[in-house]
Protein backbone atom coordinates (compact mmCIF):
# COMPACT_ATOMS: atom_id res chain seq x y z
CA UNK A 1 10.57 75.17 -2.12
CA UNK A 2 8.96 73.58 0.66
CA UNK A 3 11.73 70.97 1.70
CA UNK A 4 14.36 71.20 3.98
CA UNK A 5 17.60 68.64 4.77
CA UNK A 6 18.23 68.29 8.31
CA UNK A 7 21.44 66.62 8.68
CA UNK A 8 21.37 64.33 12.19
CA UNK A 9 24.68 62.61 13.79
CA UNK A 10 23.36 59.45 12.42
CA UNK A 11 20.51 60.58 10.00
CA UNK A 12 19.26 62.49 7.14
CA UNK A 13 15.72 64.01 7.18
CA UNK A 14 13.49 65.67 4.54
CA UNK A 15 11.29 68.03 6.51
CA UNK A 16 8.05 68.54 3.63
CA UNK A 17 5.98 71.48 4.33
CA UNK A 18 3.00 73.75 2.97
CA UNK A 19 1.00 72.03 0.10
CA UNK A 20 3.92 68.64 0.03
CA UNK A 21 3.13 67.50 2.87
CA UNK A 22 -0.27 67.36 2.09
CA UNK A 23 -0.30 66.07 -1.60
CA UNK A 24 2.47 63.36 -0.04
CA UNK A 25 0.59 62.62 2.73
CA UNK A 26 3.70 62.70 4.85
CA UNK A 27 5.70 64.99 6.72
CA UNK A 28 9.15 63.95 6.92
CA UNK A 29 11.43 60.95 5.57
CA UNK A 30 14.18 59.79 7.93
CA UNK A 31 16.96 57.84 6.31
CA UNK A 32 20.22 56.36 8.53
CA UNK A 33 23.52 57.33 6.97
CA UNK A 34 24.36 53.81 7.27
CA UNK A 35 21.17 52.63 4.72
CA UNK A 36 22.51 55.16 1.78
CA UNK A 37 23.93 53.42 -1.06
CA UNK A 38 24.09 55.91 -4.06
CA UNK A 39 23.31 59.34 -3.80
CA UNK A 40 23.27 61.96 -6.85
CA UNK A 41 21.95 64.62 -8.63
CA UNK A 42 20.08 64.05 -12.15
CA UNK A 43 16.84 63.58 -13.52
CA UNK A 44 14.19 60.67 -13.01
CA UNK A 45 10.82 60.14 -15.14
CA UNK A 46 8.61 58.28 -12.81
CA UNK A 47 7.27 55.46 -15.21
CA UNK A 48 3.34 55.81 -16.08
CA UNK A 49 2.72 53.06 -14.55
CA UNK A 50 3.92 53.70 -10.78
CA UNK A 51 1.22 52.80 -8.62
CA UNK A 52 0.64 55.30 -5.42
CA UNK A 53 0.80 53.89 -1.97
CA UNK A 54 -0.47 56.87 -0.98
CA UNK A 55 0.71 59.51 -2.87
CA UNK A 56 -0.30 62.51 -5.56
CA UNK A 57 0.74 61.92 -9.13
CA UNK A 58 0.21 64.41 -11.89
CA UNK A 59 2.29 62.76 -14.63
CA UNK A 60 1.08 65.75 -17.24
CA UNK A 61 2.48 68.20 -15.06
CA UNK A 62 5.84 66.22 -13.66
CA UNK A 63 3.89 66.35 -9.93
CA UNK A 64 4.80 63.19 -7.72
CA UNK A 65 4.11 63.37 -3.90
CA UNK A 66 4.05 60.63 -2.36
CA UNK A 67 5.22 56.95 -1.66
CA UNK A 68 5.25 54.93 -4.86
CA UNK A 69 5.24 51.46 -6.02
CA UNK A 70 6.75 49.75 -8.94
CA UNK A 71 8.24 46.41 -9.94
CA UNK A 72 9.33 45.30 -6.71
CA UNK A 73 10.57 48.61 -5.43
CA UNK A 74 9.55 51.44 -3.17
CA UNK A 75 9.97 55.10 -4.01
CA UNK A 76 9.34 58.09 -2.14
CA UNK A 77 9.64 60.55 -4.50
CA UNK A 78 8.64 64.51 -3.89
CA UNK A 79 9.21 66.59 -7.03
CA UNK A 80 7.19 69.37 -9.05
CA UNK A 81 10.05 69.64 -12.12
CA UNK A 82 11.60 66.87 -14.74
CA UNK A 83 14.54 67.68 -12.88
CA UNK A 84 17.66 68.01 -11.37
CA UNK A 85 16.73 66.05 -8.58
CA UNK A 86 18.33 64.26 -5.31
CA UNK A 87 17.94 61.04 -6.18
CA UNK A 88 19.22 58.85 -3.35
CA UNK A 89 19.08 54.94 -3.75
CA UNK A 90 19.30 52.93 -0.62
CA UNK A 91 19.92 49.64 0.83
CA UNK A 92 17.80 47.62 3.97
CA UNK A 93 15.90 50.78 4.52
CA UNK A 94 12.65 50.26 6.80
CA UNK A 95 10.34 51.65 3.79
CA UNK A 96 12.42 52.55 0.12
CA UNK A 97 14.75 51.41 -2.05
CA UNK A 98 14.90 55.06 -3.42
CA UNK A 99 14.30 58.62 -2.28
CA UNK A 100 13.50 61.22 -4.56
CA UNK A 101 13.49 64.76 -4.21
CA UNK A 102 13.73 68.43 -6.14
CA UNK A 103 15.14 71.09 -3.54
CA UNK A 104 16.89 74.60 -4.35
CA UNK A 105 21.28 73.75 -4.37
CA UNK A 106 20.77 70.10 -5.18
CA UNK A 107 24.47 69.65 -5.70
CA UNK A 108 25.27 71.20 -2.73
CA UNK A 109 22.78 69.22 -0.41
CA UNK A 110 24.59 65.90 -2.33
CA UNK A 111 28.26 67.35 -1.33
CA UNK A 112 26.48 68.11 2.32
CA UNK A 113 25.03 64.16 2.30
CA UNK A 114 28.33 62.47 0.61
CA UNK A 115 30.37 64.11 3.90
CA UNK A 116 28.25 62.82 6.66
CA UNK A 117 28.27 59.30 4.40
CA UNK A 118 31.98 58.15 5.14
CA UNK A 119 30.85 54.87 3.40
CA UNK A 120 30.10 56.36 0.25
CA UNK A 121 34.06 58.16 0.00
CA UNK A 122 36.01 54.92 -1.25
């Protein structure tokens, strides 16, 4: 896959490379330790009706790249599969409410976040 976790003294990134970048029109996602409310591994279904702020959807083929709108909330989500994914739901963050992300070891990169999120161990 083309996504990479770098793990910061005070933030997460998601490096996106090759064609994500491109269909997400974006780079890399920064998200403070501090702003991460839930994070997990499962599945999400990006409603039909998401709109894209800019973003690629493919709904027939699971395909979302992209920042995403939808009742009230933004999504950044950057998957190719139904699932699992990364899905990380956070609080007074600059852009999202939720981050949203296949990568290879999902569980692992959850363990990896969870540790460097002291917040989220109580």
């Amino acid at each position: 896959m083309s996504k990479q976790l770098e793990f910061g003294r005070t933030e997460l990134d998601l490096h996106l490379s090759g064609l994500h970048s491109v269909a997400a029109l974006k780079r890399n996602v920064t998200i403070p330790y501090s702003s991460i409310k839930k994070v997990h591994v499962g599945s999400f279904d990006a409603p039909f009706w998401m709109l894209k702020m800019p973003g690629t959807a493919l709904p027939g083929f699971d395909v979302y790249e992209g920042v995403f709108h939808h009742k009230g909330e933004w999504y950044f989500l950057s998957y190719e599969h139904r699932g699992p994914h990364v899905i990380i739901e956070l609080k007074e963050h600059e852009h999202y409410h939720y981050v949203i992300f296949d990568i290879e070891h999902p569980d692992e990169n959850v363990a990896e976040i969870i540790k460097h999120c002291p917040h989220l161990k109580l």
